[in-house]
PDB file of N, CA and C in Angstrom:
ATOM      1  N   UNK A   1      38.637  42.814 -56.275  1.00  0.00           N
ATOM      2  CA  UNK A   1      37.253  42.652 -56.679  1.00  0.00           C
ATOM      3  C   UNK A   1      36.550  43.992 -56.517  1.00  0.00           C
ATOM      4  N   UNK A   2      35.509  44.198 -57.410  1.00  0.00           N
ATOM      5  CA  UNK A   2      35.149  45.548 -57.358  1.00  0.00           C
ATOM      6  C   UNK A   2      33.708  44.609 -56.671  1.00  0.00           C
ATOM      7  N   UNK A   3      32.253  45.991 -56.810  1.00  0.00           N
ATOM      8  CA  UNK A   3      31.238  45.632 -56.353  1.00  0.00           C
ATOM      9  C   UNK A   3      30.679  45.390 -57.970  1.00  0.00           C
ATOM     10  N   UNK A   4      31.117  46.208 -58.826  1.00  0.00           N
ATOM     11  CA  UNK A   4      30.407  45.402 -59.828  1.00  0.00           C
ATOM     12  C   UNK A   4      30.417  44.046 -60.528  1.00  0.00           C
ATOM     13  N   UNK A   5      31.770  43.399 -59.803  1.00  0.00           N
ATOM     14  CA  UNK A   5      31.791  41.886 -60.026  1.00  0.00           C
ATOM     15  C   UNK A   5      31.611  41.116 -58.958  1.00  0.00           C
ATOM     16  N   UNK A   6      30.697  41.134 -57.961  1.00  0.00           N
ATOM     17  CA  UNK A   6      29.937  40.661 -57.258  1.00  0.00           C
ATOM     18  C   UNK A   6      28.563  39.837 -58.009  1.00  0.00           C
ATOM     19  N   UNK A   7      28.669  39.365 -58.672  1.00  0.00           N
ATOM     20  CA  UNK A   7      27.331  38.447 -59.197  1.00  0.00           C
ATOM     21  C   UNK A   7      26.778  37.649 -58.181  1.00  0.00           C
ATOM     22  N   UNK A   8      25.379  37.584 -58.558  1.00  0.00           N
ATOM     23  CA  UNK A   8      24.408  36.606 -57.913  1.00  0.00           C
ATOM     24  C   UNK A   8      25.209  34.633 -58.189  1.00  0.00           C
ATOM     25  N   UNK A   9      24.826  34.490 -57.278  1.00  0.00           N
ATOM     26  CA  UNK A   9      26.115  32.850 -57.365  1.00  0.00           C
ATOM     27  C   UNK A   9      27.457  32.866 -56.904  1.00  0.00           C
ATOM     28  N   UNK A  10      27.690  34.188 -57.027  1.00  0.00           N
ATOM     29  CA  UNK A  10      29.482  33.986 -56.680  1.00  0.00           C
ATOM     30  C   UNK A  10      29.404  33.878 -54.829  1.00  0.00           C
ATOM     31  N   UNK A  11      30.611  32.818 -54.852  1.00  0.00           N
ATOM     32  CA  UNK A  11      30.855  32.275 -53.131  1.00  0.00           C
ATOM     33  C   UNK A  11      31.636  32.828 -52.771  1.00  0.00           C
ATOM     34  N   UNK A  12      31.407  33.609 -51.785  1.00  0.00           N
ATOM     35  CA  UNK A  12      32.972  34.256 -51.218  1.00  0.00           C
ATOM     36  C   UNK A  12      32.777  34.424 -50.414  1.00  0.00           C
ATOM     37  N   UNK A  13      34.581  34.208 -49.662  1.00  0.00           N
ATOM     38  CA  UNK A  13      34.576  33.962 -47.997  1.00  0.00           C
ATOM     39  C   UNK A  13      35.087  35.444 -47.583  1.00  0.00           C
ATOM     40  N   UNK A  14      33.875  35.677 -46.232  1.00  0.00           N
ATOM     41  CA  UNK A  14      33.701  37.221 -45.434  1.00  0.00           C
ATOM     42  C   UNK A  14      34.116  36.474 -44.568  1.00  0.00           C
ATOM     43  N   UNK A  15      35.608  37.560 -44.193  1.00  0.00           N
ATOM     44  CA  UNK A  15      36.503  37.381 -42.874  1.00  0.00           C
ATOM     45  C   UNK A  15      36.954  38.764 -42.823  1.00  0.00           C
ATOM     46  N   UNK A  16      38.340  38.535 -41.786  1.00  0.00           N
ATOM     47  CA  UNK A  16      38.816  39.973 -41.356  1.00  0.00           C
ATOM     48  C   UNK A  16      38.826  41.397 -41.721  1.00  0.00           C
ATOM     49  N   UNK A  17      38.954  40.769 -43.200  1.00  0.00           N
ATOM     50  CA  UNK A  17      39.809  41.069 -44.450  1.00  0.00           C
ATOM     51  C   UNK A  17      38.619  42.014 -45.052  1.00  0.00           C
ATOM     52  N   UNK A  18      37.594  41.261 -44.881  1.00  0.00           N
ATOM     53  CA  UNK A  18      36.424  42.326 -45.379  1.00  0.00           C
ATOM     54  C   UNK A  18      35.681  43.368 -44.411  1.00  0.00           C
ATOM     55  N   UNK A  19      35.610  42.814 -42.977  1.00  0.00           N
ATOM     56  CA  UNK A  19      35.407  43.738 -41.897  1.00  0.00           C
ATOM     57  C   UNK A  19      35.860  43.367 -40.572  1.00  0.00           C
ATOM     58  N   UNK A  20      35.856  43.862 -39.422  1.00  0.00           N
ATOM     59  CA  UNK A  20      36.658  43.286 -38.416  1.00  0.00           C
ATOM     60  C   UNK A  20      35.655  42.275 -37.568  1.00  0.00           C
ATOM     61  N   UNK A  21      34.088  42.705 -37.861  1.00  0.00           N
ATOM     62  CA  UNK A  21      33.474  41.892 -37.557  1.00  0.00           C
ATOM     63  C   UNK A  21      33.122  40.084 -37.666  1.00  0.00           C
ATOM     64  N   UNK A  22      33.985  39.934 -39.139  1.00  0.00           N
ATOM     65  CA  UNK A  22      33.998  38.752 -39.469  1.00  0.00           C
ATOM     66  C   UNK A  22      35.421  38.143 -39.228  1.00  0.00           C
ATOM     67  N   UNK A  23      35.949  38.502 -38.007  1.00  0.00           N
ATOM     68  CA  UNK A  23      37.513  38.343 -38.109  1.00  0.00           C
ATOM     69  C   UNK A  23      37.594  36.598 -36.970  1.00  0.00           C
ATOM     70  N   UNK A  24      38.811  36.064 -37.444  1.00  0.00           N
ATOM     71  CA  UNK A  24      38.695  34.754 -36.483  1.00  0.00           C
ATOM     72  C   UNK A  24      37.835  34.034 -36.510  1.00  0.00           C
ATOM     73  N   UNK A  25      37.149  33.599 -35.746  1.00  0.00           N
ATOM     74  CA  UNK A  25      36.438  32.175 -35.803  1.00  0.00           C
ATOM     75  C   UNK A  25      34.762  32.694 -36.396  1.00  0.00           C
ATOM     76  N   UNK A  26      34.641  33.869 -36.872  1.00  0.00           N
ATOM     77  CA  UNK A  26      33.207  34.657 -37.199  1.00  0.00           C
ATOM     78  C   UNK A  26      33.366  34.355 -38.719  1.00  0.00           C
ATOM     79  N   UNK A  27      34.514  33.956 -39.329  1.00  0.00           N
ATOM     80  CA  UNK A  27      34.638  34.142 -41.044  1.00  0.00           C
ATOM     81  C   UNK A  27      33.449  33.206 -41.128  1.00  0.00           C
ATOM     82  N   UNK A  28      32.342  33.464 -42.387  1.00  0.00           N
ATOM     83  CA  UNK A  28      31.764  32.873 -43.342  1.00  0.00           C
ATOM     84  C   UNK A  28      31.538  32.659 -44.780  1.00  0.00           C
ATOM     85  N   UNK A  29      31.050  31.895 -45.271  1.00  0.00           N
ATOM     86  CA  UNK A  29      31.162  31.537 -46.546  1.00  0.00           C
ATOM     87  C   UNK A  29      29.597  31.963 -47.304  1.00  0.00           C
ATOM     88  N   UNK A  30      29.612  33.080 -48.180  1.00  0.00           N
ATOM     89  CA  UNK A  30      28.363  33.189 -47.985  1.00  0.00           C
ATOM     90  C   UNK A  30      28.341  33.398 -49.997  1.00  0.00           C
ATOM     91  N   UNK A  31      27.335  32.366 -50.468  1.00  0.00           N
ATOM     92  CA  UNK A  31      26.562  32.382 -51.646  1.00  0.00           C
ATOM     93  C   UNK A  31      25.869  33.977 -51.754  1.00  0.00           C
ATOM     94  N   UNK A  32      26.224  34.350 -52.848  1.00  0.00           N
ATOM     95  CA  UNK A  32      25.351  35.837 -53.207  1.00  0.00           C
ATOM     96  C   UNK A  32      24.411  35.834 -53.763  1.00  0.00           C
ATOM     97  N   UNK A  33      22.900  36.573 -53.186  1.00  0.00           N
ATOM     98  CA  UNK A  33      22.042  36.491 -54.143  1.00  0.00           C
ATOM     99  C   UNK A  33      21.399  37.827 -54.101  1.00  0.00           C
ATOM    100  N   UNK A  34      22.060  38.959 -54.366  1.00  0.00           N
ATOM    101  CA  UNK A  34      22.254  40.729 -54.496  1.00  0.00           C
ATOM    102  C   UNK A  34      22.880  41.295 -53.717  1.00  0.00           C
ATOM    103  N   UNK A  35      23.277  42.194 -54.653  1.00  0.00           N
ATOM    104  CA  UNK A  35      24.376  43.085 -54.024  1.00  0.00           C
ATOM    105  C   UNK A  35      23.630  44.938 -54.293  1.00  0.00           C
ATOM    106  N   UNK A  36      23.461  45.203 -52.915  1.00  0.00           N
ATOM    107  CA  UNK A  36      22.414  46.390 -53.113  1.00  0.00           C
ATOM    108  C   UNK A  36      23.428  47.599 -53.653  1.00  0.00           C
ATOM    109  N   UNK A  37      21.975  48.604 -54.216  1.00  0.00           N
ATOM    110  CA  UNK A  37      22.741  49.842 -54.801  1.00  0.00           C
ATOM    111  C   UNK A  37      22.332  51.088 -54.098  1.00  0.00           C
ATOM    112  N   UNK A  38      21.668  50.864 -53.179  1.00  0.00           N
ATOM    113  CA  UNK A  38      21.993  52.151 -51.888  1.00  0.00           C
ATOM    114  C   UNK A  38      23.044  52.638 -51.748  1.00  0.00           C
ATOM    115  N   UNK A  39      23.485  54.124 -51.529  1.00  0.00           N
ATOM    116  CA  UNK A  39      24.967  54.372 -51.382  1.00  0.00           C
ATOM    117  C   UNK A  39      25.367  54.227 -50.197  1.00  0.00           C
ATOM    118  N   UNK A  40      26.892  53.748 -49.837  1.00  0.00           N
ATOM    119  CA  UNK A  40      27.179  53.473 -48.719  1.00  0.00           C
ATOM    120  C   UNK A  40      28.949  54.496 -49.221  1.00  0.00           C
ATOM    121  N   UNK A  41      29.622  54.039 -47.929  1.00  0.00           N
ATOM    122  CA  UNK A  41      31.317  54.940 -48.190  1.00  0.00           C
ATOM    123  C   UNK A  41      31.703  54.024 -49.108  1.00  0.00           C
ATOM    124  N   UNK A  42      32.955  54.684 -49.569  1.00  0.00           N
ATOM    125  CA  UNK A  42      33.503  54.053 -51.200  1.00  0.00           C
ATOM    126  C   UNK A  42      34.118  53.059 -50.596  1.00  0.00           C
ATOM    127  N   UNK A  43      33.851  52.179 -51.562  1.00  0.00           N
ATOM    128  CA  UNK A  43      34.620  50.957 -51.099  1.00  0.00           C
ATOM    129  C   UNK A  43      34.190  49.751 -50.549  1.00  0.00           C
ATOM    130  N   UNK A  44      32.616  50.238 -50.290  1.00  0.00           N
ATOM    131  CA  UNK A  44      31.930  49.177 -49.409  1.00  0.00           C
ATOM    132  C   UNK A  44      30.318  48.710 -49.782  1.00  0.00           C
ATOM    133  N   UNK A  45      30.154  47.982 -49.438  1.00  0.00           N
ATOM    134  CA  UNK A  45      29.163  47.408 -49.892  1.00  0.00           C
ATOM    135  C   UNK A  45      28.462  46.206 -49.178  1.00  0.00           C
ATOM    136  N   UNK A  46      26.629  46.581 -49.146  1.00  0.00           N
ATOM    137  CA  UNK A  46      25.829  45.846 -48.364  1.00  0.00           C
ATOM    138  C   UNK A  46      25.590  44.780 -49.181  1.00  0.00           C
ATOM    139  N   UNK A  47      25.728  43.519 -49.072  1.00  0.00           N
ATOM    140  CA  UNK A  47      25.945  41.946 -50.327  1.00  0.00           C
ATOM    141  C   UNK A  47      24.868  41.142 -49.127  1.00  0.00           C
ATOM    142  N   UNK A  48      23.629  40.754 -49.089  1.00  0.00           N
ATOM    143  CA  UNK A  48      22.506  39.383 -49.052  1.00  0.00           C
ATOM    144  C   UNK A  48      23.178  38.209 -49.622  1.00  0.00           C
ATOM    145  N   UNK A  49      22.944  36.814 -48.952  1.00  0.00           N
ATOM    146  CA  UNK A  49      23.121  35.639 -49.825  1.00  0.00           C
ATOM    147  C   UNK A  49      22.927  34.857 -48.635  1.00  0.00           C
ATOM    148  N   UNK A  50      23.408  33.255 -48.932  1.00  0.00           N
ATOM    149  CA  UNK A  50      23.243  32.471 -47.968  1.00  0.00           C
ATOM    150  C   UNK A  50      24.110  31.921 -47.191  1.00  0.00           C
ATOM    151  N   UNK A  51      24.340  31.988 -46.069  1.00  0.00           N
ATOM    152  CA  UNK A  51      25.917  31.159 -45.225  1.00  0.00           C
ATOM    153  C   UNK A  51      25.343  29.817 -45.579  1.00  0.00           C
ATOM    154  N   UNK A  52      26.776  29.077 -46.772  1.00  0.00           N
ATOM    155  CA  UNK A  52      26.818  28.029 -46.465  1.00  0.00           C
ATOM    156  C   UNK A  52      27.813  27.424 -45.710  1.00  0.00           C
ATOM    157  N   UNK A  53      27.432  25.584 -45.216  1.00  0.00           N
ATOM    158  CA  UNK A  53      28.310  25.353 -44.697  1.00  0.00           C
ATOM    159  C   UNK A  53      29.122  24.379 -45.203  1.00  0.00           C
ATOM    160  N   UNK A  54      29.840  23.271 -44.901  1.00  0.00           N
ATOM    161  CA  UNK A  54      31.292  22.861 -45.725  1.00  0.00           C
ATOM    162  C   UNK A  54      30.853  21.986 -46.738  1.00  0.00           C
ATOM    163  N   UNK A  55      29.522  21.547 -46.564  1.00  0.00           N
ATOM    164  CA  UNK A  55      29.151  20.492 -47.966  1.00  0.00           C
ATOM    165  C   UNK A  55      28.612  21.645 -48.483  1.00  0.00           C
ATOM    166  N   UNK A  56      28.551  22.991 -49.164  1.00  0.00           N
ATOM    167  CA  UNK A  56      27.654  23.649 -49.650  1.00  0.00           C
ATOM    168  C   UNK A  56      26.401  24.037 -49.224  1.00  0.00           C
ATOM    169  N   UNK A  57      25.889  23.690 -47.975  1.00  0.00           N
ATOM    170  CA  UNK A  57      24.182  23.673 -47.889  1.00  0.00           C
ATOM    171  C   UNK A  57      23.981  24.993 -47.249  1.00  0.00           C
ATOM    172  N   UNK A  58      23.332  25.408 -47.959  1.00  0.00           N
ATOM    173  CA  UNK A  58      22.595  26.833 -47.622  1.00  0.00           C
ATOM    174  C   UNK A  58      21.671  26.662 -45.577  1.00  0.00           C
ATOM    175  N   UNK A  59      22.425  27.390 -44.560  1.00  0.00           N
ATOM    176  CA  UNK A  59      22.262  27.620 -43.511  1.00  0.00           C
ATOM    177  C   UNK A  59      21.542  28.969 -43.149  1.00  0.00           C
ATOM    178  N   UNK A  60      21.736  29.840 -43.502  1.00  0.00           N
ATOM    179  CA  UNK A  60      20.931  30.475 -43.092  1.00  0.00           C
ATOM    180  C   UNK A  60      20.946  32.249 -43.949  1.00  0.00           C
ATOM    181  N   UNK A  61      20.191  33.065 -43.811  1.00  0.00           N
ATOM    182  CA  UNK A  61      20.367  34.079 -44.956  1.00  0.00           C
ATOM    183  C   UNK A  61      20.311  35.438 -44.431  1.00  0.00           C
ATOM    184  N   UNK A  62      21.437  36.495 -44.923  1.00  0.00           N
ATOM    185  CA  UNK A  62      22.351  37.287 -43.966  1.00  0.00           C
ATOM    186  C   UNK A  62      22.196  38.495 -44.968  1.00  0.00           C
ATOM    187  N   UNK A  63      22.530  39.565 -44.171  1.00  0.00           N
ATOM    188  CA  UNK A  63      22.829  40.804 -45.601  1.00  0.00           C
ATOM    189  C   UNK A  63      23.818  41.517 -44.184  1.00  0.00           C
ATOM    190  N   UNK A  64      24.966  41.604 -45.220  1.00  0.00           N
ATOM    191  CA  UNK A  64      26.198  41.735 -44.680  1.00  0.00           C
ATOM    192  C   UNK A  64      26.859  43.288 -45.065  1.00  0.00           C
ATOM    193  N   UNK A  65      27.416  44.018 -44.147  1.00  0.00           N
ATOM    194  CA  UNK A  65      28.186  45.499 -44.990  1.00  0.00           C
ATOM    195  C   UNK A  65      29.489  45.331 -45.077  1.00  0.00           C
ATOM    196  N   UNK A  66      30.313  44.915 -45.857  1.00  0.00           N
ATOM    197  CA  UNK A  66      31.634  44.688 -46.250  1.00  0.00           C
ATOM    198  C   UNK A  66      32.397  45.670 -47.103  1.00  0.00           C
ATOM    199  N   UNK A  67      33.768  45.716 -46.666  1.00  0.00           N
ATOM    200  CA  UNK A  67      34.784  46.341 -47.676  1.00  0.00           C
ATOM    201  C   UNK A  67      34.788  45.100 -49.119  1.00  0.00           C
ATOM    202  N   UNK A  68      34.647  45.645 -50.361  1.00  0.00           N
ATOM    203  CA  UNK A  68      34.589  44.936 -51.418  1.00  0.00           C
ATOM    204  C   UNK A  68      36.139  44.527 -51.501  1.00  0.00           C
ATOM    205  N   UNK A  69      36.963  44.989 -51.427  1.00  0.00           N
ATOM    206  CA  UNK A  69      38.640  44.729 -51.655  1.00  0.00           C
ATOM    207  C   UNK A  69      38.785  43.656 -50.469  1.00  0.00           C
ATOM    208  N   UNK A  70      38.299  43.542 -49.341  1.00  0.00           N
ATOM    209  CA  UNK A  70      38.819  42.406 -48.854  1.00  0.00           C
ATOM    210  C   UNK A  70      37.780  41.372 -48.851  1.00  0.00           C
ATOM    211  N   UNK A  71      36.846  41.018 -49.816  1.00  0.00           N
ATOM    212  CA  UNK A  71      36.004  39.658 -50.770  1.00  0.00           C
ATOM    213  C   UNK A  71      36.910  38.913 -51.203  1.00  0.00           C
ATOM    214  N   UNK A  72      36.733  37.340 -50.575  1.00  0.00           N
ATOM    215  CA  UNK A  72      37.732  36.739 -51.616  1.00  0.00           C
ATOM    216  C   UNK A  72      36.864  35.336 -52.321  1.00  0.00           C
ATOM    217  N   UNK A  73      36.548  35.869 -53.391  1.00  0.00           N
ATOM    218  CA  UNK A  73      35.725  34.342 -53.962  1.00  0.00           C
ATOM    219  C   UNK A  73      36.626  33.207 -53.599  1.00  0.00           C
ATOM    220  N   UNK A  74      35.784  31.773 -53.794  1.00  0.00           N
ATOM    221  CA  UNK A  74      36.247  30.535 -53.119  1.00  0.00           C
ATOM    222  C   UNK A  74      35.482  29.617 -54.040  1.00  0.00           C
ATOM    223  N   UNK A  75      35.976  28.653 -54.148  1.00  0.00           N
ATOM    224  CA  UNK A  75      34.990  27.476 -55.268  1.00  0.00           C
ATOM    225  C   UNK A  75      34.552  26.831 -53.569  1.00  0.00           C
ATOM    226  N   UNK A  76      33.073  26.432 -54.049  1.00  0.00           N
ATOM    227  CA  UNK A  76      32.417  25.269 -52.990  1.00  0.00           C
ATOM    228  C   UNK A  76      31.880  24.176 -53.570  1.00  0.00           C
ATOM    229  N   UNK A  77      32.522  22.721 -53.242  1.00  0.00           N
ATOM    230  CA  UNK A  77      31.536  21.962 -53.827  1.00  0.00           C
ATOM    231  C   UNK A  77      30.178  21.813 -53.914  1.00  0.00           C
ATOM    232  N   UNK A  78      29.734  21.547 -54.398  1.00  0.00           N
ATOM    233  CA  UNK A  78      27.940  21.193 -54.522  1.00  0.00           C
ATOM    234  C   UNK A  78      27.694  20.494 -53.953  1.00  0.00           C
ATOM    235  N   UNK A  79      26.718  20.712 -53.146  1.00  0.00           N
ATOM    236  CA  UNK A  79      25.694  19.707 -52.085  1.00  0.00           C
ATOM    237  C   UNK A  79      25.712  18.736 -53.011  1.00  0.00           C
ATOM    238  N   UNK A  80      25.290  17.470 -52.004  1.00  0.00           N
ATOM    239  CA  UNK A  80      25.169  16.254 -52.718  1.00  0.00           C
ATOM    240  C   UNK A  80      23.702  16.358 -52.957  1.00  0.00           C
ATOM    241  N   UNK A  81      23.420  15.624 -54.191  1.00  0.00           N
ATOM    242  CA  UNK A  81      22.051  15.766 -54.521  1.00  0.00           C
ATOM    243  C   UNK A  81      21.701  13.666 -55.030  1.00  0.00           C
ATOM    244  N   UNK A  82      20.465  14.253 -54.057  1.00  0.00           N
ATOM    245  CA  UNK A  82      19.974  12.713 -54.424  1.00  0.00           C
ATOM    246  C   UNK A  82      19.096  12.539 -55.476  1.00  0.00           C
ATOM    247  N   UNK A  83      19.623  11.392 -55.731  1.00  0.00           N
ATOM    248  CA  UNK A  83      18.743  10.669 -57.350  1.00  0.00           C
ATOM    249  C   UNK A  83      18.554  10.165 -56.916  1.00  0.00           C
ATOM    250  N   UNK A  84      17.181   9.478 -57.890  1.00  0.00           N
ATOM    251  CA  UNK A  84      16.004   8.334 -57.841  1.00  0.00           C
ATOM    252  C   UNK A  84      16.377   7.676 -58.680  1.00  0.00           C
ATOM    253  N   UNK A  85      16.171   6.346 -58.938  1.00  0.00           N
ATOM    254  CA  UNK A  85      16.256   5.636 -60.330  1.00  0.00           C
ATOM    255  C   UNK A  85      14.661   5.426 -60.385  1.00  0.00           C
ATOM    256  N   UNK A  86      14.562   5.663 -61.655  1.00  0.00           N
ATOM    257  CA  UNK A  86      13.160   5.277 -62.117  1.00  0.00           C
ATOM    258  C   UNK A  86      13.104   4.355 -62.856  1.00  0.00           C
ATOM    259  N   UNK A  87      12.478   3.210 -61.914  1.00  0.00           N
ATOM    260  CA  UNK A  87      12.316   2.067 -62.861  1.00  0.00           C
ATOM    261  C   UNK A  87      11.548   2.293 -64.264  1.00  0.00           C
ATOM    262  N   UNK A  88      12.369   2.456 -65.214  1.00  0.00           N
ATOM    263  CA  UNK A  88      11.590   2.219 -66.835  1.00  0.00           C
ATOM    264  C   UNK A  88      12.408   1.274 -67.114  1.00  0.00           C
TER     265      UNK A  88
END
């Protein structure tokens, strides 16, 4: 994965792999919503979004400095969302 395919929406799980800080029981799952263009060393990159947790639900909101090569997108299901029936 480069940083230019980092899109807003994409889920990907930050672990070891991306820094040592997220290594073992620290990995999270974090929704992207920018990926900054400040320069940082090659290869790396400061990515904002939201830690979700295993149903999808947005927990809390982080801006993270990661190696882009160890990003690994992940599909997450979608929160459950409640409907109404409207009586018509």
């Amino acid at each position: 994965m480069t940083a230019d395919g980092i899109k807003p929406g994409t889920v990907l799980l930050i672990d070891g792999r991306a820094s040592v800080q997220f290594g073992g029981d620290r990995a999270l799952v974090l929704r992207v919503i920018s990926v900054s263009e400040r320069p940082t060393y090659h290869g790396w990159a400061w990515v904002t979004g939201y830690v979700l947790d295993g149903a999808g639900q947005a927990l809390d909101r982080r801006e993270v400095f990661v190696q882009v090569a160890g990003l690994r997108p992940v599909s997450v299901r979608p929160a459950n969302v409640v409907r109404r029936n409207r009586g018509v």
